[in-house]
Protein backbone atom coordinates (compact mmCIF):
# COMPACT_ATOMS: atom_id res chain seq x y z
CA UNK A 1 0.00 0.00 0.00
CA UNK A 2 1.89 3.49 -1.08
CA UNK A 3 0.69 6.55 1.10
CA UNK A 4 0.42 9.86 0.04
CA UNK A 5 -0.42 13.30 2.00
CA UNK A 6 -3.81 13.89 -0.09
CA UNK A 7 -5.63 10.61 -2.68
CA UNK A 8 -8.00 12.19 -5.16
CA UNK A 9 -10.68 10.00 -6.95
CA UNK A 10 -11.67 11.36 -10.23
CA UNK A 11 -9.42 13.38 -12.61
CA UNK A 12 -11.69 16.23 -14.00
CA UNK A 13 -11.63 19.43 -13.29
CA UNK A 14 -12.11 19.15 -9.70
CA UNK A 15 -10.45 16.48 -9.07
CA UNK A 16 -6.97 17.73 -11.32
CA UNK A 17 -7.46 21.30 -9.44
CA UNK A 18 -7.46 19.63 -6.37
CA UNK A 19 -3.97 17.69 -7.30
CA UNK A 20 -2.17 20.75 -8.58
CA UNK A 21 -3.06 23.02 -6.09
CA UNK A 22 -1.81 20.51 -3.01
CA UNK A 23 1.48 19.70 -5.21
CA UNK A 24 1.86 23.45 -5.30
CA UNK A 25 1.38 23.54 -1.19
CA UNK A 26 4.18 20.39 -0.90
CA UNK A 27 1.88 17.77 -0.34
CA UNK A 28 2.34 14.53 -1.68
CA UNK A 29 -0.56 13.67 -4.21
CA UNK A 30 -2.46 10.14 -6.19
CA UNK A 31 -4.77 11.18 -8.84
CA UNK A 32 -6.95 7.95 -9.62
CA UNK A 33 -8.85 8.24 -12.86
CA UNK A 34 -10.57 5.03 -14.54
CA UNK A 35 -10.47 6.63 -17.98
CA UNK A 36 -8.34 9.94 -19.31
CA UNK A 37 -7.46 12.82 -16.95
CA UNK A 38 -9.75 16.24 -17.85
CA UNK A 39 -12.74 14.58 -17.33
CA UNK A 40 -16.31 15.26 -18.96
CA UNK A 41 -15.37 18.89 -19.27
CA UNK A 42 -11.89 18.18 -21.70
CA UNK A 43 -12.64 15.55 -23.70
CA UNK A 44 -16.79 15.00 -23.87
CA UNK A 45 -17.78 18.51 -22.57
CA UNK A 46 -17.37 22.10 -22.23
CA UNK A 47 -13.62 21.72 -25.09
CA UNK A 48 -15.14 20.19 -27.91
CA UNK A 49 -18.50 21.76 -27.85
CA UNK A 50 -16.71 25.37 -27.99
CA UNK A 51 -14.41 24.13 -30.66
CA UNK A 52 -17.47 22.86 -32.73
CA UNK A 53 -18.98 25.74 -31.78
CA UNK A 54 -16.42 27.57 -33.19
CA UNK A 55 -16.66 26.33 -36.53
CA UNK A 56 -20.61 27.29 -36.32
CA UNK A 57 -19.73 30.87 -35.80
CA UNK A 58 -17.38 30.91 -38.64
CA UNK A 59 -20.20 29.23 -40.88
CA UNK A 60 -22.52 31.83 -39.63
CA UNK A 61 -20.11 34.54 -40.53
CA UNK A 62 -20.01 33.47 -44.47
CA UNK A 63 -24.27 33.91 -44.33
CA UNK A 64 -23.72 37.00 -42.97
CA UNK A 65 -21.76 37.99 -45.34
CA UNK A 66 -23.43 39.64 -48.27
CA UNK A 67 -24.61 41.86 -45.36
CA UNK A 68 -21.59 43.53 -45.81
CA UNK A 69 -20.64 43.03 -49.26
CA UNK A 70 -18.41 40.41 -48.70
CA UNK A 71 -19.93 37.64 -50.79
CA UNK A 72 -19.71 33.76 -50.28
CA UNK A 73 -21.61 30.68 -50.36
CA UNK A 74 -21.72 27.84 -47.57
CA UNK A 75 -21.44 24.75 -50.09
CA UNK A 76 -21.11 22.30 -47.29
CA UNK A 77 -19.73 21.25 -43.85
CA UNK A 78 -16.30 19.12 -44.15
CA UNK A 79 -17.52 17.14 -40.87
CA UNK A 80 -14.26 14.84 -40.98
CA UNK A 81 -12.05 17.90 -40.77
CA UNK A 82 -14.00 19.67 -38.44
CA UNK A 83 -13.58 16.73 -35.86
CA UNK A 84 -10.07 16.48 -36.78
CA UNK A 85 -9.59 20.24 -35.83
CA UNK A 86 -11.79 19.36 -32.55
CA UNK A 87 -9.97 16.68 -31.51
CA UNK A 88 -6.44 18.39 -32.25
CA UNK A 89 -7.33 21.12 -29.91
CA UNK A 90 -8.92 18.32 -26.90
CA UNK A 91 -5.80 16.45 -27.78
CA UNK A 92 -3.27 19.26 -26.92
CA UNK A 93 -4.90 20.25 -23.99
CA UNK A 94 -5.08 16.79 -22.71
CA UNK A 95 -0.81 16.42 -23.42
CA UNK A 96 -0.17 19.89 -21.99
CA UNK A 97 -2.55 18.40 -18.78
CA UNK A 98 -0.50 15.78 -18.38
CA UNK A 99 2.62 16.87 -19.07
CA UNK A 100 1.60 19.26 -15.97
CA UNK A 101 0.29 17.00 -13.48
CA UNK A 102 4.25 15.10 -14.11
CA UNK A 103 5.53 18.57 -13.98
CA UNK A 104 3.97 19.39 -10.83
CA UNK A 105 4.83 15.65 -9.04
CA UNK A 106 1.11 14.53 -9.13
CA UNK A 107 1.30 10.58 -9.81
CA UNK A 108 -1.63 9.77 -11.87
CA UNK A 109 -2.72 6.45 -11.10
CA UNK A 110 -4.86 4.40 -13.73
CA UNK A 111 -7.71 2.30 -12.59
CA UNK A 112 -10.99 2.16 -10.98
CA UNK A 113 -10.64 3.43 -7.52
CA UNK A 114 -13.21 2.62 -4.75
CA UNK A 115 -13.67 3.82 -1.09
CA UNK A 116 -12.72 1.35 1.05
CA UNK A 117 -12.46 3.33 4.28
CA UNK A 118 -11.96 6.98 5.36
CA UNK A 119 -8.24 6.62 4.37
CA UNK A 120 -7.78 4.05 1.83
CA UNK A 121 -9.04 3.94 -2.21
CA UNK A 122 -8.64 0.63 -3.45
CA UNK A 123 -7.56 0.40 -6.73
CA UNK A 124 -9.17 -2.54 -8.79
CA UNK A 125 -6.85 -5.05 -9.77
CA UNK A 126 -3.94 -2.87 -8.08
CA UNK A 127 -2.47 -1.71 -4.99
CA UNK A 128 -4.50 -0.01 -2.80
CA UNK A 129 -3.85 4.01 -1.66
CA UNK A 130 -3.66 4.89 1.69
CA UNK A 131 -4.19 9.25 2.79
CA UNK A 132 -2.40 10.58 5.51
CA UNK A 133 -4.34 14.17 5.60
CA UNK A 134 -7.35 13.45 3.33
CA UNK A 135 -9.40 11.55 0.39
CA UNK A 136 -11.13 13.91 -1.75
CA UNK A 137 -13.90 12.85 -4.18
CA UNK A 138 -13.84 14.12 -7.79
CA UNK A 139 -15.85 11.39 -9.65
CA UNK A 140 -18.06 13.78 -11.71
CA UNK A 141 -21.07 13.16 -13.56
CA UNK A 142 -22.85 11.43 -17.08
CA UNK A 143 -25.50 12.36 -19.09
CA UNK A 144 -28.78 11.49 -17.96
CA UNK A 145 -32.17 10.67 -20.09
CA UNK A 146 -36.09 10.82 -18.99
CA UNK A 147 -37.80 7.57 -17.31
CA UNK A 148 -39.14 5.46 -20.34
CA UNK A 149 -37.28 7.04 -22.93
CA UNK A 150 -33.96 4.66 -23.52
CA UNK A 151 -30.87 6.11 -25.45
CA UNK A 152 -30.11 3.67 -28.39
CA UNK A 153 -26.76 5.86 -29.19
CA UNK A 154 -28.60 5.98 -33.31
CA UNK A 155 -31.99 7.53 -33.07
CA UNK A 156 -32.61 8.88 -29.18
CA UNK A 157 -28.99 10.41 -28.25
CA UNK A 158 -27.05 12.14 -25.12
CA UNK A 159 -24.42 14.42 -25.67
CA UNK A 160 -21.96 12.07 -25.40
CA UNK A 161 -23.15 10.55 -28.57
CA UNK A 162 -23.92 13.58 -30.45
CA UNK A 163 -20.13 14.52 -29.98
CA UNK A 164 -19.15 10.91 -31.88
CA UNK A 165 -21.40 11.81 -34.69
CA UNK A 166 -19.85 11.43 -37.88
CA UNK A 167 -22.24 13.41 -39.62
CA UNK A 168 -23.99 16.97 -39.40
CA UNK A 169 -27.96 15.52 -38.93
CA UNK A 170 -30.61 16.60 -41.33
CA UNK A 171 -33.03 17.40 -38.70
CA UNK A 172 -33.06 16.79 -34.58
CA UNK A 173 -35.53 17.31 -32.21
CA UNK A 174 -33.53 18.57 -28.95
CA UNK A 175 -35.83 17.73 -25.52
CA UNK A 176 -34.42 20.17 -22.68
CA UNK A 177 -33.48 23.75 -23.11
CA UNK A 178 -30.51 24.00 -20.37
CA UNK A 179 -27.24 25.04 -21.83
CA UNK A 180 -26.68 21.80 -23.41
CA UNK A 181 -29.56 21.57 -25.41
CA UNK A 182 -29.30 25.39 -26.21
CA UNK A 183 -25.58 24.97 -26.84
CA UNK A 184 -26.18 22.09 -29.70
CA UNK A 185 -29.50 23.62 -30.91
CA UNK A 186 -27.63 26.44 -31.72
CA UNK A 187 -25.02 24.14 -33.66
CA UNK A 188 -26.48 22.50 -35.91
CA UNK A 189 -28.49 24.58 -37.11
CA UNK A 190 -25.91 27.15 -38.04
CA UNK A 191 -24.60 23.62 -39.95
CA UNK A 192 -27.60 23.66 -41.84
CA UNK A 193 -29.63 20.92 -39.61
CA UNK A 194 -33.76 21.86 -39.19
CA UNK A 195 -33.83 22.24 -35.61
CA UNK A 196 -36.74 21.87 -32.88
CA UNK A 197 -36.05 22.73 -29.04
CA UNK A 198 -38.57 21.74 -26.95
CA UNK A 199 -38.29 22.85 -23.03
CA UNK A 200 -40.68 21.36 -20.53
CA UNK A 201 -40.97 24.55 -18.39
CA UNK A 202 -41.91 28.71 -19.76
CA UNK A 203 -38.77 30.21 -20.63
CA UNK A 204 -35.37 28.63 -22.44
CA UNK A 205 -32.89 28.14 -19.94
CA UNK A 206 -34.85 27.90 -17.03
CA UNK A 207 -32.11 28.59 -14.41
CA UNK A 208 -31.18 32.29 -16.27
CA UNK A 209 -33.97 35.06 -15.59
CA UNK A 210 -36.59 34.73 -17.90
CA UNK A 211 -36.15 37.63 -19.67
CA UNK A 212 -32.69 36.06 -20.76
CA UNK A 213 -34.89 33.10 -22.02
CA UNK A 214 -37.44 34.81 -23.36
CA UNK A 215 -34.52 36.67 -25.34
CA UNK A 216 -32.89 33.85 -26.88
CA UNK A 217 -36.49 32.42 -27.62
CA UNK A 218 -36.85 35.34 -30.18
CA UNK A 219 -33.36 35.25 -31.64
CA UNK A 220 -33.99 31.33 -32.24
CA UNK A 221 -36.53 31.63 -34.20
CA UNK A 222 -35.41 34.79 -35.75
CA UNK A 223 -32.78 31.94 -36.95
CA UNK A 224 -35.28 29.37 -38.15
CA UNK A 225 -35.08 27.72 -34.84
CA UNK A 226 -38.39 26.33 -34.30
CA UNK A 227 -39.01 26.65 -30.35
CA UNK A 228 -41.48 24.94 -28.46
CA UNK A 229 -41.47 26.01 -24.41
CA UNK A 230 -44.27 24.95 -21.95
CA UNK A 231 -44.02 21.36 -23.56
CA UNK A 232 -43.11 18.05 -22.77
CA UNK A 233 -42.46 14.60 -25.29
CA UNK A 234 -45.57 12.37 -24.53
CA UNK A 235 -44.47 9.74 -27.02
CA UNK A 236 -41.18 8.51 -29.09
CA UNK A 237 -41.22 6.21 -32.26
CA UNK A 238 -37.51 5.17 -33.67
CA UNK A 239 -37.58 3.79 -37.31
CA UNK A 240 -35.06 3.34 -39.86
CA UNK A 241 -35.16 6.40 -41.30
CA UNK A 242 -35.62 9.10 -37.95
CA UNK A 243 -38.07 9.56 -35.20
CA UNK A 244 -41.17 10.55 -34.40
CA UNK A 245 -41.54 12.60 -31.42
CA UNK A 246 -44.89 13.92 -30.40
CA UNK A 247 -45.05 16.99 -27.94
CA UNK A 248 -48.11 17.84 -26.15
CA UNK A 249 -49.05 20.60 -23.32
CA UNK A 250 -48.45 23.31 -25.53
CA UNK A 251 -51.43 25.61 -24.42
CA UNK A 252 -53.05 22.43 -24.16
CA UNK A 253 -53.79 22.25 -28.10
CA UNK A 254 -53.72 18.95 -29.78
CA UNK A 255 -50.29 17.10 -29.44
CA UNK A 256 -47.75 17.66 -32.62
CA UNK A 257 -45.92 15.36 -34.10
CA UNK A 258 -42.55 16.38 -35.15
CA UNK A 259 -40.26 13.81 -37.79
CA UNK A 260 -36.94 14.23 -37.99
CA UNK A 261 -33.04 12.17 -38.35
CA UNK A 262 -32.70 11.88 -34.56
CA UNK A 263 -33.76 13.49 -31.19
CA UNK A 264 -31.04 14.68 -28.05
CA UNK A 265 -32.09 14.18 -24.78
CA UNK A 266 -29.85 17.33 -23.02
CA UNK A 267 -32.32 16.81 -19.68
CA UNK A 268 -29.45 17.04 -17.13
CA UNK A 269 -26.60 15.13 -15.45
CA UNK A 270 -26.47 12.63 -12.77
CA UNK A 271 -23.39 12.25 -10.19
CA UNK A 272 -20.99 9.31 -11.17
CA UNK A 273 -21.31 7.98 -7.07
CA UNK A 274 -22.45 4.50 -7.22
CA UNK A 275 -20.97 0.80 -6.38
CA UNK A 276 -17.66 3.25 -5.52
CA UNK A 277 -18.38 2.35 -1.17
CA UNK A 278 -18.97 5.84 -0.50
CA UNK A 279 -22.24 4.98 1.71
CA UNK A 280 -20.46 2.23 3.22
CA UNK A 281 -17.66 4.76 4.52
CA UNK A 282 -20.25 6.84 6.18
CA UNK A 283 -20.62 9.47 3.27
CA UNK A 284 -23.80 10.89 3.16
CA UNK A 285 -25.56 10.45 -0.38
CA UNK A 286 -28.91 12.49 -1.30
CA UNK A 287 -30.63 11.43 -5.03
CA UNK A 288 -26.92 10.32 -5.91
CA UNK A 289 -24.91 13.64 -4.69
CA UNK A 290 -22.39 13.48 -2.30
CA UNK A 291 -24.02 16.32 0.94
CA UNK A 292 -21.00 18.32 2.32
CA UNK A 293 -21.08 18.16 6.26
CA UNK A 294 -19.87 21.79 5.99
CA UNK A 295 -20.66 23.77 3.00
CA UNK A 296 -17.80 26.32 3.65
CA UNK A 297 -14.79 23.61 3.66
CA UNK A 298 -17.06 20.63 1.58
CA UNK A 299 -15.83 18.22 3.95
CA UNK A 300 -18.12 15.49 4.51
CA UNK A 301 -19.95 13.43 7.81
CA UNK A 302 -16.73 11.66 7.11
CA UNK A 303 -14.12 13.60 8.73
CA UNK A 304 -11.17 13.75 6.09
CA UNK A 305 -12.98 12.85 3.17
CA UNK A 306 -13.89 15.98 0.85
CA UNK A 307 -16.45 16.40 -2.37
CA UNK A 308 -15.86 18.42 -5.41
CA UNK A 309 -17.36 19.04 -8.47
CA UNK A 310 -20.51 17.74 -10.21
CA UNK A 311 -21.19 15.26 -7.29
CA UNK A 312 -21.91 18.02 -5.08
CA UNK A 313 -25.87 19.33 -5.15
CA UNK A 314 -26.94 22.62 -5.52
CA UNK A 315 -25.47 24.94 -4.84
CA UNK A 316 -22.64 23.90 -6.48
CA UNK A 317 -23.27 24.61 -10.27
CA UNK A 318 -21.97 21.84 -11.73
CA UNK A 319 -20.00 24.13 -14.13
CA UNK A 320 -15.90 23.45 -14.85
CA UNK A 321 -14.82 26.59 -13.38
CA UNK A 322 -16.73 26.38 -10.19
CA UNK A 323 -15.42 22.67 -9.85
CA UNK A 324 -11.97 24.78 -10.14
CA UNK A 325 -12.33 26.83 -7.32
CA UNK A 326 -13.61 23.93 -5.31
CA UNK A 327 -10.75 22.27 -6.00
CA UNK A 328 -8.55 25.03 -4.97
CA UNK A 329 -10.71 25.41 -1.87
CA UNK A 330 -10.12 22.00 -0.75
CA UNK A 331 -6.54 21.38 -1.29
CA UNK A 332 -5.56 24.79 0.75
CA UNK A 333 -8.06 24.11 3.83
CA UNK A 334 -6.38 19.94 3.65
CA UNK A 335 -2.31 21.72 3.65
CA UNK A 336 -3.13 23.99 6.70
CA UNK A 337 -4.31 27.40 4.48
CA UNK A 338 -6.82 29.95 5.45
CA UNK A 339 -9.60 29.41 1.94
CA UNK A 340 -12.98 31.49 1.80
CA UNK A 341 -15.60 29.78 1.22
CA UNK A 342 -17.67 29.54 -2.22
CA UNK A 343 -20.04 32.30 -3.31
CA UNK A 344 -21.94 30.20 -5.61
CA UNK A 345 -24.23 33.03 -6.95
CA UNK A 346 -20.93 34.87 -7.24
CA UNK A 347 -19.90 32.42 -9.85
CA UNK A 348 -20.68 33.71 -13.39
CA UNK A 349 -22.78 31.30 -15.75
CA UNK A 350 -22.27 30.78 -19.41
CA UNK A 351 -24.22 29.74 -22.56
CA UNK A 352 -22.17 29.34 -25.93
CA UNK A 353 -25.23 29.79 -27.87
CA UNK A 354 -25.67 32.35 -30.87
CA UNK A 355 -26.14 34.72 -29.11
CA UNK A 356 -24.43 33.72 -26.15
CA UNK A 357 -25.84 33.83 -22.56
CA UNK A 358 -24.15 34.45 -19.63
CA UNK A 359 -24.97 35.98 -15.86
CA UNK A 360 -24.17 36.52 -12.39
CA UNK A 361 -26.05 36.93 -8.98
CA UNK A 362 -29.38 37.16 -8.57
CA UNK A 363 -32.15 36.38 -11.07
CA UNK A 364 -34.93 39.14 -10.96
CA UNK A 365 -37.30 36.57 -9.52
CA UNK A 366 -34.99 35.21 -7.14
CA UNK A 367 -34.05 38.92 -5.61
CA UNK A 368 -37.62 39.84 -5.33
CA UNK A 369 -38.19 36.32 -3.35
CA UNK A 370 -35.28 37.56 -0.86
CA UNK A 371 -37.54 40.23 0.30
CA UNK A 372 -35.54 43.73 -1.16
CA UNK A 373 -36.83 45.90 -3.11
CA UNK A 374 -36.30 45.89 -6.34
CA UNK A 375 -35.18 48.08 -9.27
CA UNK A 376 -34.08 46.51 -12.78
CA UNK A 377 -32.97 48.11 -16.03
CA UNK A 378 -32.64 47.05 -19.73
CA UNK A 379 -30.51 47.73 -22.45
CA UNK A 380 -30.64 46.17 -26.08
CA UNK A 381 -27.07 46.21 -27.09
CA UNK A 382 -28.85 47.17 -30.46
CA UNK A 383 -28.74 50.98 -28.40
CA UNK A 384 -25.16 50.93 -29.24
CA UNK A 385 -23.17 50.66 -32.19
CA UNK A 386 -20.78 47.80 -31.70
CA UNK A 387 -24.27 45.94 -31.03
CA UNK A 388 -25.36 46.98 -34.15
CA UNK A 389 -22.45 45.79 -35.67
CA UNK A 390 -22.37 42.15 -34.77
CA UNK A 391 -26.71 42.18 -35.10
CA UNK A 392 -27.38 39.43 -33.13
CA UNK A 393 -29.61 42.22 -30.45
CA UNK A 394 -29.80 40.95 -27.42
CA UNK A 395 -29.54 42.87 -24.02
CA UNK A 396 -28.03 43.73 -21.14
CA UNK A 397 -30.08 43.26 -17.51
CA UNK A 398 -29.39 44.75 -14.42
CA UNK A 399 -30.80 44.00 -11.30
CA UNK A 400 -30.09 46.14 -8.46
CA UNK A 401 -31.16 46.72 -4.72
CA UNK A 402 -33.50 50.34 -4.32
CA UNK A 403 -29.71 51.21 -2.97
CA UNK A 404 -28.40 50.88 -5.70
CA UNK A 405 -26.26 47.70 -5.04
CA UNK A 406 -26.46 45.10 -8.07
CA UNK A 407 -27.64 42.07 -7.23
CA UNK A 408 -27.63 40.82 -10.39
CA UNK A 409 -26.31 41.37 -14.10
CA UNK A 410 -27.73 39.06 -16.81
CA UNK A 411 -26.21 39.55 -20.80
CA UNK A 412 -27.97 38.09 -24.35
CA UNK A 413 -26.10 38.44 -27.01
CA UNK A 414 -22.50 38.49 -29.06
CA UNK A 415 -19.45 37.84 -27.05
CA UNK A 416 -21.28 37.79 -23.80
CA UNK A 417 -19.04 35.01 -22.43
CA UNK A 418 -16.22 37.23 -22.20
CA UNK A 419 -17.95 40.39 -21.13
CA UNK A 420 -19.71 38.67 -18.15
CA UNK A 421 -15.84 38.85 -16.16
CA UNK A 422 -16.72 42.53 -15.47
CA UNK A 423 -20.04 41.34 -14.19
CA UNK A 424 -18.22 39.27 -11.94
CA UNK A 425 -16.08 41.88 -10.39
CA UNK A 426 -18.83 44.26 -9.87
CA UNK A 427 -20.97 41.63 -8.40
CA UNK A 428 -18.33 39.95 -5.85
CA UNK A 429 -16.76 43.43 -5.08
CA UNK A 430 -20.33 44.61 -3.93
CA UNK A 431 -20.61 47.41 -6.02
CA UNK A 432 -23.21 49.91 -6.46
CA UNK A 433 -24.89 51.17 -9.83
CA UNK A 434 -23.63 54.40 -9.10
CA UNK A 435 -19.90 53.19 -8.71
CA UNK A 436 -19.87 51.30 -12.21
CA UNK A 437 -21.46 54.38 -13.80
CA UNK A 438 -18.41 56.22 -12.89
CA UNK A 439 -15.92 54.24 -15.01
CA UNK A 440 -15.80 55.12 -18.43
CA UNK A 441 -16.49 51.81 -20.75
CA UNK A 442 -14.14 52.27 -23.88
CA UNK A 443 -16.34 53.78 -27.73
CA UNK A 444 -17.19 51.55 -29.15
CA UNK A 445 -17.46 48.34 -27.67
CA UNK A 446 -20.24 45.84 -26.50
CA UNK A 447 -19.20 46.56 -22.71
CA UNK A 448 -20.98 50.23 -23.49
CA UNK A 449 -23.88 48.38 -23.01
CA UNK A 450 -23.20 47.43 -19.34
CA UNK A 451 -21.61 50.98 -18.59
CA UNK A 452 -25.06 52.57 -19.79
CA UNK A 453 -27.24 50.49 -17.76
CA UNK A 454 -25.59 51.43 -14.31
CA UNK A 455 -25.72 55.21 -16.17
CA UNK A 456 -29.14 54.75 -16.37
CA UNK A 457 -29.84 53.22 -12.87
CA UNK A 458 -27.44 55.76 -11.35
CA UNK A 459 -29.80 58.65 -12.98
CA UNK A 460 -27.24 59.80 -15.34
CA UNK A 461 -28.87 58.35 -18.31
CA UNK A 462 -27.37 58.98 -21.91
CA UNK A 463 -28.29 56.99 -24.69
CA UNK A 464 -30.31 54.56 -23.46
CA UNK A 465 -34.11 55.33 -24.61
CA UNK A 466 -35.93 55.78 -20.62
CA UNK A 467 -35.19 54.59 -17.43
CA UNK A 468 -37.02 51.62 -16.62
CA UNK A 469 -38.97 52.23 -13.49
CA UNK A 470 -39.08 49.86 -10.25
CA UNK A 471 -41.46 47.18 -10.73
CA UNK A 472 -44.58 46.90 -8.29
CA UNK A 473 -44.11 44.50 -6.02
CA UNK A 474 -45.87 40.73 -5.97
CA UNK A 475 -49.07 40.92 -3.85
């Protein structure tokens, strides 16, 4: 048995944060991964979905094209060469990963690993590894599907499926409107595939504010997007040929049938936690997620043994970047390190949708629910130019106490992604409308956009059209 200061189960982006981090404190680390280190995110996840969906935006650029004189055709999508540009870019990651876990000292251990008390992760068919400080659980998550509707990997697909297609489909119904389905909605139809997104619940992406949803409702179908919200799949029929999905609920009309080459289930993820002994140990498991003891260190009833990632429930996100900071959290409180805790609605969200989505803080629903009062403004980035430019509209939404203090800051539209970091700040750093309106945002850009909201809010209004006014609040 070979011991080691901290053993981490699961080698995505948790579970590899974790590792670094505690080889950059001097502690002695065992990574155990059962399949390639990077996890979901690298290799089936968040990398090759942005590098596909980088090849949308540049097909979307040559149909945009005679908008500005620069003319083109799209003839057709080389789908062998765009997975071979894909998979270059998730294959150099992956080296440069681990090339930096040997760098840093981690040793990577290959196997399946499995709890076997609050010290020791046996490793099947291998030596087991003993912890001197702590075990730390990393193990991650896999798509999930509905009850009664199996995935047959051909006609009724998960992500993980959709990202081994060889082929750009004809047609797909996508069920579930979260950032996954959004995400490939958005791709294949700027590939040329008929697309139908059907969402169970009122508003695309039900955990942004609905305005944000309602927002990239319109620009979907603006782009022939055909979107279907307040319905759910009553029945599914797989043939040779496609599927036939029929959606009902839809205010209650007669159900539709919708054919097409092949429908993606993008319903949500469930945590990777069974037959690994964790309940056994004394690990506390709710609907398959591991429950932190203490939300502020994520240690668990099992003193020594910590959860990261997409095992943990909500709060945690289940988003690469928060499993980051988890990681970092973890391996600093384990080597003796003062860590502050997670702000999880401090933790920006993103959608890499056309237009993109991306927010902070509060919804406008959930800050009226917390009992403030209110006050929220809009601006279309069409209001100014560099919005114009790019003409994908969208807005920006700010959601502020009757102080002034933002509480919230929700963005539709190009680029959004990457303006969302000054979100962040101004979010986590407590600021007040009237202290952003102060800055001066740089002419022209898209972050204009945020800069006149908190004008607006802080009563300095200049080119946005009125203030919006507080909204009354719920009887």
């Amino acid at each position: 048995m070979s011991e080691h200061d901290i053993v981490v189960l699961g080698a995505g982006t948790g579970g590899y944060a974790t590792a670094l981090r505690a080889a950059g404190l001097g502690l002695s680390v065992a990574l155990v991964e059962r399949d390639l280190v990077g996890g979901t995110c690298l290799h089936r996840g968040c990398i090759p979905t942005k590098a596909m969906l980088h090849a949308a935006e540049l097909a979307d650029g040559i149909v945009e094209g005679p908008r500005w004189g620069v003319l083109g055709h799209l003839d057709a999508v080389d789908v062998p060469q765009l997975l071979r540009a894909r998979d270059d870019v998730v294959q150099r990651n992956f080296k440069g990963l681990e090339a930096h876990l040997s760098q840093e000292g981690v040793e990577v251990v290959r196997g399946h690993g499995r709890l076997q008390d609050a010290r020791t992760v046996a490793i099947e068919g291998g030596e087991a590894l003993r912890a001197r400080r702590a075990v730390v659980l990393a193990t991650g998550s896999v798509p999930k599907s509905l009850p009664g509707l199996p995935v047959d990997g051909e006609r009724v697909l998960t992500s993980d499926e959709a990202l081994r297609l060889a082929r750009v489909p004809r047609s797909a119904v996508v069920l579930g409107a979260g950032s996954v389905g959004a995400e490939f909605a958005s791709l294949w139809r700027s590939l040329g595939a008929e697309v139908t997104l059907v969402e169970a619940l009122p508003t695309l992406l039900p955990l942004e504010d609905p305005d944000c949803g309602r927002e990239l409702a319109r620009a979907f179908r603006q782009r022939g997007i055909t979107v279907r919200t307040g319905a759910r799949v009553a029945g599914v029929e797989t043939g040779a040929d496609g599927v036939r999905v029929t959606v009902a609920g839809e205010g209650e009309g007669e159900p539709a049938v919708i054919e097409a080459e092949l429908l993606l289930v993008a319903t949500g993820r469930a945590p990777v936690t069974a037959e690994l002994g964790l309940e056994a140990a004394g690990v506390v498991l709710r609907d398959g997620y591991v429950v932190p003891r203490n939300w502020e260190t994520l240690e668990t009833d099992v003193p020594g043994v910590y959860a990261v990632g997409d095992i943990l429930p909500p709060p945690s996100l289940a988003l690469a970047h928060a499993s980051f900071a988890e990681g970092l959290l973890v391996a600093e409180l384990v080597a003796g390190r003062p860590s502050p805790p997670i702000d999880y609605t401090g933790v920006p969200r993103a959608t890499y949708s056309s237009p993109e989505v991306a927010s902070v803080g509060l919804t406008e629903p959930e800050a009226r629910a917390s009992g403030v009062e209110v006050v929220t403004t809009r601006m279309p980035f069409g209001g100014v130019a560099k919005g114009l430019i790019h003409g994908q509209g969208g807005l920006v939404k700010v959601v502020t106490a009757a102080d002034g203090q933002v509480l919230g800051i929700h963005l539709v539209g190009a680029r959004v992604t990457e303006l969302i970091a000054e979100g962040m700040l101004i979010y986590n750093w407590e600021g007040a409308a009237a202290d952003v309106a102060r800055l001066i945002h740089p002419h022209p850009t898209l972050s204009e956009a945020i800069g006149e909201a908190h004008l607006t809010l802080a009563d300095r209004r200049l080119h946005q059209a009125r203030p919006s006014r507080p909204r009354a609040q719920p009887a």
